[in-house]
N, C-alpha and C. Protein backbone atom coordinates (compact mmCIF):
# COMPACT_ATOMS: atom_id res chain seq x y z
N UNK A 1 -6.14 -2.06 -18.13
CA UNK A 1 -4.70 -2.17 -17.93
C UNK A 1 -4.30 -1.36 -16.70
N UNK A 2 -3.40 -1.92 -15.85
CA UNK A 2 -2.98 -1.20 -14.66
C UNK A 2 -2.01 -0.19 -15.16
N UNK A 3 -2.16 1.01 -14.72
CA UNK A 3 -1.01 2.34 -14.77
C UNK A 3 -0.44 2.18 -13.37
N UNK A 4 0.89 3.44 -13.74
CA UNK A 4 1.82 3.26 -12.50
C UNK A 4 1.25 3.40 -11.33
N UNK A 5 0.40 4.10 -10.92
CA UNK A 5 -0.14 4.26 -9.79
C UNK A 5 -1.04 3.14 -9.21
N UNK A 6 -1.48 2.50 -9.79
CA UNK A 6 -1.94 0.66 -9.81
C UNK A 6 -0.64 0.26 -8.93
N UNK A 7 -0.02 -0.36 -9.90
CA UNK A 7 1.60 -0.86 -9.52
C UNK A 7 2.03 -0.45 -8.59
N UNK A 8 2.13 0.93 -8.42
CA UNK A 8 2.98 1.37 -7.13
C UNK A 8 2.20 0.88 -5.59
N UNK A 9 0.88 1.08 -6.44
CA UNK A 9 0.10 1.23 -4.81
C UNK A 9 0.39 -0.15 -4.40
N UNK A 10 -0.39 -1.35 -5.13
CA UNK A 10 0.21 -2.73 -5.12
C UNK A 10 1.48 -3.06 -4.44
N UNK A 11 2.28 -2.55 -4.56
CA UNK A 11 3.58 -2.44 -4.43
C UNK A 11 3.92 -2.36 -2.89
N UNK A 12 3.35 -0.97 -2.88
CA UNK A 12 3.43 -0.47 -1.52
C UNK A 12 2.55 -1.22 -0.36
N UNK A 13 1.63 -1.89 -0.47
CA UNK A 13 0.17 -2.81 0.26
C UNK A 13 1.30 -4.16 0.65
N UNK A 14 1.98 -4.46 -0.29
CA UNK A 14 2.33 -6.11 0.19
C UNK A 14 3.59 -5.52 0.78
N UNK A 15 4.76 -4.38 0.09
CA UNK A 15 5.41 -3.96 1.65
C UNK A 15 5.01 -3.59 2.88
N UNK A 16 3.88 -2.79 2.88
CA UNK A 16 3.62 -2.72 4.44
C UNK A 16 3.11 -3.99 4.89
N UNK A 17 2.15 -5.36 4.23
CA UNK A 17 1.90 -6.58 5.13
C UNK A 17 3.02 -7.07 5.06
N UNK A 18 4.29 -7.19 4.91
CA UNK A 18 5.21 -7.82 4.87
C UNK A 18 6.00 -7.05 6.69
N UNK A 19 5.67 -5.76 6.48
CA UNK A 19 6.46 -5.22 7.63
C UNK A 19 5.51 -5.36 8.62
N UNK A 20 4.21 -5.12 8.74
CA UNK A 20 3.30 -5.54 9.93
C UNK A 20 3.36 -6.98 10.09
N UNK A 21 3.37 -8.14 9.26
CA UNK A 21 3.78 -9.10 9.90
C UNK A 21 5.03 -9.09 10.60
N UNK A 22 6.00 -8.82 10.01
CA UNK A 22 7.34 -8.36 10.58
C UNK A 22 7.53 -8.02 12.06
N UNK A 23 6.33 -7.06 12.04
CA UNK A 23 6.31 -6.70 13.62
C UNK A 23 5.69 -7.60 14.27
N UNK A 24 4.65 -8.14 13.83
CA UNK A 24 3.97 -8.88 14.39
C UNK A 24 4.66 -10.03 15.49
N UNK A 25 5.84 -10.80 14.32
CA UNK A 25 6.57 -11.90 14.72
C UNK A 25 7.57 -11.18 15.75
N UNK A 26 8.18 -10.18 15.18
CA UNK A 26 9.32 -9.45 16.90
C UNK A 26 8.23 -8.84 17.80
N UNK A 27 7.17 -8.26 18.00
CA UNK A 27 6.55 -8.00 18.93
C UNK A 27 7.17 -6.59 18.65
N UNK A 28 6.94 -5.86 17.48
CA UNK A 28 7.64 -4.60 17.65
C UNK A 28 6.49 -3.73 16.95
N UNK A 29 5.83 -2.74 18.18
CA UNK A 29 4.54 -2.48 17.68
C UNK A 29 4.77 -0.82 16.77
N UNK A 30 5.97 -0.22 16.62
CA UNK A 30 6.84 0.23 15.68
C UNK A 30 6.53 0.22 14.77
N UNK A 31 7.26 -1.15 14.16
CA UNK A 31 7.02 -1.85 12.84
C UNK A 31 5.45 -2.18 12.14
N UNK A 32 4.78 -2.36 13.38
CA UNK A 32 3.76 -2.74 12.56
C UNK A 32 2.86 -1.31 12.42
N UNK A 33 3.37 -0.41 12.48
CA UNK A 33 2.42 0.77 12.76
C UNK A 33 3.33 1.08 11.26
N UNK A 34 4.22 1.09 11.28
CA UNK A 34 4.52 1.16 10.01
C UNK A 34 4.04 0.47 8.93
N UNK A 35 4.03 -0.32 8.87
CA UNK A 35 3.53 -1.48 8.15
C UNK A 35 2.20 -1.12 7.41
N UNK A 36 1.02 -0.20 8.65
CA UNK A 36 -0.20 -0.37 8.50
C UNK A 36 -0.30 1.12 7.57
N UNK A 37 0.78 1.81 7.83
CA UNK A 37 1.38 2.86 7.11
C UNK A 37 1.36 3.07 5.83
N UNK A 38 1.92 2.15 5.86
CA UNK A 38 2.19 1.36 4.00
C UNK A 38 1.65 1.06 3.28
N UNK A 39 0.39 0.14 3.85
CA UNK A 39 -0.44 -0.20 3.37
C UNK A 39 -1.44 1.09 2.92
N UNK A 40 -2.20 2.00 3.61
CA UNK A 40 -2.73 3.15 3.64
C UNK A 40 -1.97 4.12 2.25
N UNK A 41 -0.85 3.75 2.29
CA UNK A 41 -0.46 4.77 1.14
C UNK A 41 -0.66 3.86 -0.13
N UNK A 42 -0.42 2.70 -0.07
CA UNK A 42 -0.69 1.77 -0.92
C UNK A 42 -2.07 1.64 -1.88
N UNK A 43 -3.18 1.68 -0.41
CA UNK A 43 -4.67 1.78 -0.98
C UNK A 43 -4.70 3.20 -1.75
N UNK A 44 -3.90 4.21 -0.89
CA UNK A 44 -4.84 5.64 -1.55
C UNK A 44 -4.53 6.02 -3.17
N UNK A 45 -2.83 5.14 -3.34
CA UNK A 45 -1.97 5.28 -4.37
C UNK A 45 -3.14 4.57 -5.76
N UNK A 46 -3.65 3.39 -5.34
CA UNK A 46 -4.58 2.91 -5.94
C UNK A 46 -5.58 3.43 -5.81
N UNK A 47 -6.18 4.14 -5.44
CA UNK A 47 -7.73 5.06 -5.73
C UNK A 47 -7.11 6.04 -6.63
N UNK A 48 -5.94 6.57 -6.11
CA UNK A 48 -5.59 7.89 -7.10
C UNK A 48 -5.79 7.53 -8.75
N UNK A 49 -4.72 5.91 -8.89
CA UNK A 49 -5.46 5.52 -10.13
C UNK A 49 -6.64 5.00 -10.93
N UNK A 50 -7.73 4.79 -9.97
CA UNK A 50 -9.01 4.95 -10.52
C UNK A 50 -9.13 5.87 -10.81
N UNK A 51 -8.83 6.78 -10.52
CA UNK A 51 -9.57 8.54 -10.53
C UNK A 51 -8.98 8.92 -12.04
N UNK A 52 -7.50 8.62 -12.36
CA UNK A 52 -7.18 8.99 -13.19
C UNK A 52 -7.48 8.11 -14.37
N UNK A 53 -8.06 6.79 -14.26
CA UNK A 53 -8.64 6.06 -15.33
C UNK A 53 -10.17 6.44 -15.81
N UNK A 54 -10.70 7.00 -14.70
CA UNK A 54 -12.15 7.37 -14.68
C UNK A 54 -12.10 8.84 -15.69
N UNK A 55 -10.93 9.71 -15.34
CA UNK A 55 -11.15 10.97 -15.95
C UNK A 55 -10.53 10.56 -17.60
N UNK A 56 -9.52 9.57 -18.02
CA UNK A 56 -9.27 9.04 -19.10
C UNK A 56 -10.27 8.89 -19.87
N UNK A 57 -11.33 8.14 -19.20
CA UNK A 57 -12.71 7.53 -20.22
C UNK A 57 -13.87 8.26 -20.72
């Protein structure tokens, strides 16, 4: 079962590809640095919850 930190990270991965495409399409290399931002907190948000499913078991 996914916990919040699943979800959030999820969460956070398809907002940042949503904003790096974003930039992508205005040419706003800003945005997509953000974007790639997002994503990065997204993945780590999701390792954090392995870690805490791993120490659960």
């Amino acid at each position: 079962m996914a916990d919040k930190e699943h979800l959030k990270g999820a969460a956070k991965e398809v907002e940042g590809k949503v904003k790096e495409a974003a930039g992508e399409v205005t040419d706003d290399s800003s945005l997509k640095a953000k974007g790639k931002i997002a994503q990065a907190e997204g993945e780590a948000r999701k390792k954090a919850g392995d870690v805490k499913d791993a120490v659960k078991d």
